[in-house]
N, C-alpha and C. Protein backbone atom coordinates (compact mmCIF):
# COMPACT_ATOMS: atom_id res chain seq x y z
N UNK A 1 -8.94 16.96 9.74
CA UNK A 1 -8.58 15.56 9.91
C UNK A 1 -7.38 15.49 10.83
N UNK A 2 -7.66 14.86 12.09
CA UNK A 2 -6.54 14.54 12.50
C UNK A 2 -5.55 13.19 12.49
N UNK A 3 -4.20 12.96 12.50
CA UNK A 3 -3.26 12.00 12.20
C UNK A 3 -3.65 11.05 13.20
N UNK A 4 -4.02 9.98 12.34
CA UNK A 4 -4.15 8.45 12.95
C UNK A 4 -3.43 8.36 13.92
N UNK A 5 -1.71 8.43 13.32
CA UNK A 5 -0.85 7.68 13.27
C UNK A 5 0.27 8.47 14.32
N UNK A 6 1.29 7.96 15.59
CA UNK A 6 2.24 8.64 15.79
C UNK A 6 3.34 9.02 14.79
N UNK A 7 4.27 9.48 15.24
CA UNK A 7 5.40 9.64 14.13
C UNK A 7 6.73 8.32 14.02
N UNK A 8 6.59 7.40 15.24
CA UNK A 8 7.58 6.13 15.24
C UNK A 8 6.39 5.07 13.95
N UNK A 9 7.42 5.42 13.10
CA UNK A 9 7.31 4.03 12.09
C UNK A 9 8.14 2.95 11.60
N UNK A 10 7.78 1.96 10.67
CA UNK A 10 8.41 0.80 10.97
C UNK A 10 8.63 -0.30 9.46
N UNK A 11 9.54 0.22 8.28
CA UNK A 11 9.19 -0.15 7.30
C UNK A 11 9.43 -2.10 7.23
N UNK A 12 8.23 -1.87 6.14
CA UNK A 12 7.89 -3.69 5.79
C UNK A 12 8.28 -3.66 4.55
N UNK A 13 9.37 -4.16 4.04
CA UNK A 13 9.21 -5.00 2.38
C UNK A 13 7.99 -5.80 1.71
N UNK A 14 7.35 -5.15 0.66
CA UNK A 14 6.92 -5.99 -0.38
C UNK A 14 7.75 -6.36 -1.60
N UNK A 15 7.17 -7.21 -2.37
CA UNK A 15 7.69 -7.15 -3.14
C UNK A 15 6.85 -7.61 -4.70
N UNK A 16 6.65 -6.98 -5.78
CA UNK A 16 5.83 -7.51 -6.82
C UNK A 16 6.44 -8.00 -8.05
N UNK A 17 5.99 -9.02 -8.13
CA UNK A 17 6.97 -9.88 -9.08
C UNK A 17 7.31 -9.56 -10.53
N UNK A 18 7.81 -9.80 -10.93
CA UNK A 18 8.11 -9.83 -12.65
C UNK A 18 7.01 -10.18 -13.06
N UNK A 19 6.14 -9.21 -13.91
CA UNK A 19 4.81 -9.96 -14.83
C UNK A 19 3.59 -9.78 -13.93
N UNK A 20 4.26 -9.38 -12.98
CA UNK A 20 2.90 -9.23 -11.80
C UNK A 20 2.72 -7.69 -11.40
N UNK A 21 0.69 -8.17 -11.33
CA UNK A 21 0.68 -6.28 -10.82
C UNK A 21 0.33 -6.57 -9.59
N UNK A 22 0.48 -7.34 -8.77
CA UNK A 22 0.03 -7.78 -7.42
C UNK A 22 0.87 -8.04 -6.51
N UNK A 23 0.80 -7.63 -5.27
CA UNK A 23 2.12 -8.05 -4.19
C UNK A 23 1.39 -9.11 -3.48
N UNK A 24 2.27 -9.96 -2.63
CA UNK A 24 1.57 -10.93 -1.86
C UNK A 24 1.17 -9.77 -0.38
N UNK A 25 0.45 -10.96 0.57
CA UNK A 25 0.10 -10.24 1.13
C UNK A 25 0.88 -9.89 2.85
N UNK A 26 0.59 -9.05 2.78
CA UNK A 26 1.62 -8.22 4.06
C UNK A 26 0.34 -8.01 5.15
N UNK A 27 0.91 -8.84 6.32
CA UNK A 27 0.74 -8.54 7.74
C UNK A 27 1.12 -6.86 8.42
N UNK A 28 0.27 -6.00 8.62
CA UNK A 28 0.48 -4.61 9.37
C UNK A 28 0.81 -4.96 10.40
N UNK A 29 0.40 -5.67 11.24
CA UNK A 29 0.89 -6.08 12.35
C UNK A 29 0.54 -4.76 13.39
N UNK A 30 -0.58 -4.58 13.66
CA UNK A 30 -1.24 -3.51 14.05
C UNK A 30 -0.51 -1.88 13.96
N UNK A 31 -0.04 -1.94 12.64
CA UNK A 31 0.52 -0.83 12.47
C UNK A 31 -0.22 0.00 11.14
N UNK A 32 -0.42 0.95 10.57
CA UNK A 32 -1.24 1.94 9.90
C UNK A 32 -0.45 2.16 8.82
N UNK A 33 -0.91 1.95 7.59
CA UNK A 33 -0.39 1.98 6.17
C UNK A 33 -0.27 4.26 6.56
N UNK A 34 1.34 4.26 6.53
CA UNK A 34 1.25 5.96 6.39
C UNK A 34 1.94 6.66 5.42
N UNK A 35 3.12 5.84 4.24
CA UNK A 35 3.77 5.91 3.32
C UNK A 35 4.04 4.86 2.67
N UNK A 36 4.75 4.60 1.43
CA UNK A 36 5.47 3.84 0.60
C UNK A 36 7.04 4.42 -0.03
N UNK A 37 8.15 3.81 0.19
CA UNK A 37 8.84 4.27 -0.59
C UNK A 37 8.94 3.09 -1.71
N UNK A 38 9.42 4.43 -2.66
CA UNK A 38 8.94 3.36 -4.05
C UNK A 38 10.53 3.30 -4.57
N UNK A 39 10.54 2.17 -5.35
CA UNK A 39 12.13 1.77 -5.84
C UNK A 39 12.34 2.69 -6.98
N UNK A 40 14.25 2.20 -7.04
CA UNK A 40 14.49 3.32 -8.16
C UNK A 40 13.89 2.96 -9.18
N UNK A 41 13.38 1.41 -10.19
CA UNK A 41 13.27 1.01 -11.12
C UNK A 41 11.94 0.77 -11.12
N UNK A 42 11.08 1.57 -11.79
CA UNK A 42 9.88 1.34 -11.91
C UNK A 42 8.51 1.87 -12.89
N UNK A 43 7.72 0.58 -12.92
CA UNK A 43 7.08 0.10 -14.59
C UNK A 43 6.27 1.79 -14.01
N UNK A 44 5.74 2.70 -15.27
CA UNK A 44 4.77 4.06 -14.41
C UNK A 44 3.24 3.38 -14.67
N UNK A 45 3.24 3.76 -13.17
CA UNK A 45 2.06 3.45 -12.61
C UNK A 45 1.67 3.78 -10.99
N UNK A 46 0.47 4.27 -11.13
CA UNK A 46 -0.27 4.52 -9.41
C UNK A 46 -0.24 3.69 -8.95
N UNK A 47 -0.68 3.68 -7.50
CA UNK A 47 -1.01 2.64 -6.67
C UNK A 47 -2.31 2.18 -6.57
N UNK A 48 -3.11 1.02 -6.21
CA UNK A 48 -4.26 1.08 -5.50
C UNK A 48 -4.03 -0.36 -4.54
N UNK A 49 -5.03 -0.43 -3.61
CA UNK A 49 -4.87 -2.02 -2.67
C UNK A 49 -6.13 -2.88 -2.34
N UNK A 50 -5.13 -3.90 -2.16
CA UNK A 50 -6.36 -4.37 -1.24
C UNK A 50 -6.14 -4.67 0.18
N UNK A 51 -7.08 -5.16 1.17
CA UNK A 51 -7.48 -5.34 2.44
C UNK A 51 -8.30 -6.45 3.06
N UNK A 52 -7.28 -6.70 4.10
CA UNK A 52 -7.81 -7.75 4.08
C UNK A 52 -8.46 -8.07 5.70
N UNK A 53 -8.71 -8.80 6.55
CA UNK A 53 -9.34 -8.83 7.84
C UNK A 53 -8.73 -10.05 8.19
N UNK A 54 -8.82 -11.49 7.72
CA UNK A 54 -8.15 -12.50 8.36
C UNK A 54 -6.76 -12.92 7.29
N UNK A 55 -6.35 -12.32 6.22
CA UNK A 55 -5.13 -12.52 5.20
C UNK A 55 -5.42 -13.82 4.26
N UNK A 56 -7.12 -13.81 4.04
CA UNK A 56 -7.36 -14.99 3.26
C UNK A 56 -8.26 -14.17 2.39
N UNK A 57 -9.50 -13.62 2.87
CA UNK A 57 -9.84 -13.00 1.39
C UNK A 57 -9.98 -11.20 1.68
N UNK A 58 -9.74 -10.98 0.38
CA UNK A 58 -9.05 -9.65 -0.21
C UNK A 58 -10.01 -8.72 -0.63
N UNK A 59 -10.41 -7.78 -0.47
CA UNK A 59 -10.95 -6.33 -1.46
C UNK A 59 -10.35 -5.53 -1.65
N UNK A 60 -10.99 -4.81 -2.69
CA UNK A 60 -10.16 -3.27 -3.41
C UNK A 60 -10.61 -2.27 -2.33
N UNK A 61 -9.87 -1.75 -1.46
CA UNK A 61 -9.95 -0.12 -1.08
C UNK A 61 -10.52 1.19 -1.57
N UNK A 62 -11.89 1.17 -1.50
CA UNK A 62 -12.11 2.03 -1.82
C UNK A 62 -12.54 3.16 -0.36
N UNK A 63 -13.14 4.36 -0.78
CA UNK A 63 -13.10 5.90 -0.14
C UNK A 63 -14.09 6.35 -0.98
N UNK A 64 -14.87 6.82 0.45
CA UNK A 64 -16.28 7.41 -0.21
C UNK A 64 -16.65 7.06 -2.02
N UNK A 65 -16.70 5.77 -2.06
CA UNK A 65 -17.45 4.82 -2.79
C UNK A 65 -16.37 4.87 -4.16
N UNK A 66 -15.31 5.15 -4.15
CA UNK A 66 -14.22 5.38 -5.18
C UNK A 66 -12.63 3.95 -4.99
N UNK A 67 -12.35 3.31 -5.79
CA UNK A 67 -11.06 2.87 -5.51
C UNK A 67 -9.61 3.91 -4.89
N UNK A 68 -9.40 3.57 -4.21
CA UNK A 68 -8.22 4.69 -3.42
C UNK A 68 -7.03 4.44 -4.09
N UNK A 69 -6.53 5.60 -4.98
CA UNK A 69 -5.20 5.40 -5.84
C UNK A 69 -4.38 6.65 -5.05
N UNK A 70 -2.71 5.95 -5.51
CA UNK A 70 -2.23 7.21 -4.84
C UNK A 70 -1.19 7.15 -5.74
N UNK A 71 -1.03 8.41 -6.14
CA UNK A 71 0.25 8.88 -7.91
C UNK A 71 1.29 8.39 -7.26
N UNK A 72 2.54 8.06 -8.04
CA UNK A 72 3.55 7.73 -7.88
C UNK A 72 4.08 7.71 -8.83
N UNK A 73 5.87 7.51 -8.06
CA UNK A 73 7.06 7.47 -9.61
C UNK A 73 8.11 6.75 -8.99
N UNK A 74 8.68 6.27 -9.68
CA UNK A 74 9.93 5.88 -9.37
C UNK A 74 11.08 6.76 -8.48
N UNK A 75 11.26 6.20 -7.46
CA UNK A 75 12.84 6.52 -6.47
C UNK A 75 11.99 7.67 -5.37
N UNK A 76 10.76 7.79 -5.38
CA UNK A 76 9.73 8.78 -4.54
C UNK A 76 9.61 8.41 -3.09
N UNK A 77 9.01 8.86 -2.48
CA UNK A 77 8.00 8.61 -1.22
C UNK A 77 6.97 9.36 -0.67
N UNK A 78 6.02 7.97 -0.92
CA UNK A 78 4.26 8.08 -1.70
C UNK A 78 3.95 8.27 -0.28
N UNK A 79 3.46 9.75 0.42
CA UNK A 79 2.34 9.28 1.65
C UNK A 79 1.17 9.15 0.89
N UNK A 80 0.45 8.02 2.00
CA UNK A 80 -0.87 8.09 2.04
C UNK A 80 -1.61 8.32 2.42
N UNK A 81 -2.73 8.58 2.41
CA UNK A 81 -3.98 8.95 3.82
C UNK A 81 -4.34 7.63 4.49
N UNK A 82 -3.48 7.39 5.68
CA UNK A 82 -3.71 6.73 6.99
C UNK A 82 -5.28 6.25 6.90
N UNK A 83 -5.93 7.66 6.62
CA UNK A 83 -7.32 6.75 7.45
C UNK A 83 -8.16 5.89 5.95
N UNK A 84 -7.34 5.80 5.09
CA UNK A 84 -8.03 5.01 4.12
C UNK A 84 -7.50 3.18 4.67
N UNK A 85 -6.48 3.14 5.91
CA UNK A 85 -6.18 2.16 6.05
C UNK A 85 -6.80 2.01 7.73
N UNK A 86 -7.40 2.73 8.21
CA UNK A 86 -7.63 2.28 9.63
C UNK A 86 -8.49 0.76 9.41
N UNK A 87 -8.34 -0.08 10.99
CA UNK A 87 -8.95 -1.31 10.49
C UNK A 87 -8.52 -2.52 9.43
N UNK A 88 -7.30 -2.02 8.84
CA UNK A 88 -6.81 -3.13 7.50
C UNK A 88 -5.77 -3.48 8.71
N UNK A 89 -5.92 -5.07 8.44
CA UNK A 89 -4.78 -6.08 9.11
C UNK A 89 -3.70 -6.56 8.34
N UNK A 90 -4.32 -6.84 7.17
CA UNK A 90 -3.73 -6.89 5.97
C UNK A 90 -3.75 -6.29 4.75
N UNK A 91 -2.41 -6.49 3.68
CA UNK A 91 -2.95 -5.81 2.56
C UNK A 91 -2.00 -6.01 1.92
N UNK A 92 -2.33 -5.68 0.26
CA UNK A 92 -1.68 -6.31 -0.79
C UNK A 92 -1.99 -4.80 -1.91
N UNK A 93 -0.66 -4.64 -2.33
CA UNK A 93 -0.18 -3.42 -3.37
C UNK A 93 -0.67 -4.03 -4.92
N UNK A 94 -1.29 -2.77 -5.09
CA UNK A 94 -1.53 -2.98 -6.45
C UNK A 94 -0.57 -1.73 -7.73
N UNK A 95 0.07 -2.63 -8.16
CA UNK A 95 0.37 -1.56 -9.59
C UNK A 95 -0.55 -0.99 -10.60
N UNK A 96 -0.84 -0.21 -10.13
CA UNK A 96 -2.31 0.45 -11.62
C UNK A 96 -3.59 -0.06 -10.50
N UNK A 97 -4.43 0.35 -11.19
CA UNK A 97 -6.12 -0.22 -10.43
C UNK A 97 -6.54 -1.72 -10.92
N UNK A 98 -7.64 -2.14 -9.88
CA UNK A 98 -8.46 -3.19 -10.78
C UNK A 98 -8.43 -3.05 -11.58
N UNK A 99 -8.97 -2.21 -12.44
CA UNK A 99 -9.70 -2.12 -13.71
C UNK A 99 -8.57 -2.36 -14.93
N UNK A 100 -7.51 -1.59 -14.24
CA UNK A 100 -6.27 -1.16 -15.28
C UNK A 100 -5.16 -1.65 -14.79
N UNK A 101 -4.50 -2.89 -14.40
CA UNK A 101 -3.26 -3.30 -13.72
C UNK A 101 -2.34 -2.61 -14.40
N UNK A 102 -1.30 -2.47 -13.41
CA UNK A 102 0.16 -2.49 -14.52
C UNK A 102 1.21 -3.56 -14.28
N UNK A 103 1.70 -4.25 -15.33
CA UNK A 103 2.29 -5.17 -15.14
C UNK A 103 4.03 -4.46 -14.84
N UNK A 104 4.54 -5.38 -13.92
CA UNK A 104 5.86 -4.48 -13.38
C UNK A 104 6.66 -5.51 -14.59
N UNK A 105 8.07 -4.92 -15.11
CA UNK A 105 9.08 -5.14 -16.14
C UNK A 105 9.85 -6.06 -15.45
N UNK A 106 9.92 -5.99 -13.53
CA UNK A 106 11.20 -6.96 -13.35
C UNK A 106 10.76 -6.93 -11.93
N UNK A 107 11.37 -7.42 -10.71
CA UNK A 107 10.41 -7.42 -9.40
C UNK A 107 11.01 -5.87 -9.06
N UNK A 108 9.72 -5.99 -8.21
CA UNK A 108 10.20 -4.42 -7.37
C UNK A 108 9.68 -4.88 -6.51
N UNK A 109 10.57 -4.18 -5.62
CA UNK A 109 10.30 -3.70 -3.98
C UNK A 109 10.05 -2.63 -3.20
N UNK A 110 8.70 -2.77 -2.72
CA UNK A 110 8.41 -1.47 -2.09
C UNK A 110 8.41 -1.23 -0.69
N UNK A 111 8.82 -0.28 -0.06
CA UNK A 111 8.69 -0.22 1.21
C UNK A 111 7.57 0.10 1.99
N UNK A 112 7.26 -0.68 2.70
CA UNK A 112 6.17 0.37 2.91
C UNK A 112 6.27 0.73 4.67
N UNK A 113 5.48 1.82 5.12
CA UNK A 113 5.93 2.56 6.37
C UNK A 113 4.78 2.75 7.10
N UNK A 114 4.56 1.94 7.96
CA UNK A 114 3.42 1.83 9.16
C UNK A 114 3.55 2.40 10.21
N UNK A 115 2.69 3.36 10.71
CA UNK A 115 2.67 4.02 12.14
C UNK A 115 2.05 3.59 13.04
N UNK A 116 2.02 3.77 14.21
CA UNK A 116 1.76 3.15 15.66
C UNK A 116 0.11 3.74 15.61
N UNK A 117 -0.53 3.34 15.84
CA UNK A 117 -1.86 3.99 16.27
C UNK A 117 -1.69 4.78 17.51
N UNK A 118 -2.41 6.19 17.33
CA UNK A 118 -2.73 6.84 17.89
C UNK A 118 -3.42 7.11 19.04
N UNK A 119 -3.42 6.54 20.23
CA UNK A 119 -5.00 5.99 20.85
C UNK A 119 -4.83 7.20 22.14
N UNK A 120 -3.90 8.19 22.20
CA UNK A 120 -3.89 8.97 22.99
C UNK A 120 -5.36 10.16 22.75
């Protein structure tokens, strides 16, 4: 597999609310989901997302027919596999999966770290 992504990246704030396992939704701005840093204070729980094409309606991310989770912990930094995001314009953080949300204790903020596409 080769890297989507160059190495100039460009972090975006989310943020998921108190009581919420959902972030609003974040513009890439033609840039490539390639990490998360995750805050010091945080409910335990994976990641999963959604994706979006015009930032109005949303699906779960899945990979070879699976929801795409990625482990995490508090005060970390989560890479991800780039090419589970090639093509997403938008997208929205999930705490825990569909199936299994996790509700966050207080807001958190995550960073997240987009790379330049690769087109060389």
């Amino acid at each position: 597999m080769t890297n989507p992504v160059q190495s100039l990246c460009e972090p975006t704030p989310v943020d998921i609310a108190n009581g919420a396992s959902l972030s609003a939704a974040v513009n890439l701005s033609g840039r490539i989901l390639c990490g998360i840093y995750m805050p010091a204070a945080w409910t335990a729980g994976g990641l999963s997302f959604q994706a979006s094409e015009d930032g109005l309606t949303f699906y779960d991310v899945h990979v070879e027919g699976a929801e795409y989770t990625v482990s995490t912990a508090a005060g970390i930094y989560a890479a991800v596999n780039s090419d589970a995001f090639l093509g997403v314009r938008h997208v929205k953080v999930r705490s825990g999966t569909s199936a299994v949300p996790v509700v966050q204790g207080a807001l958190r903020t995550l960073l997240l770290m987009g790379g330049v596409p690769d087109v060389g």
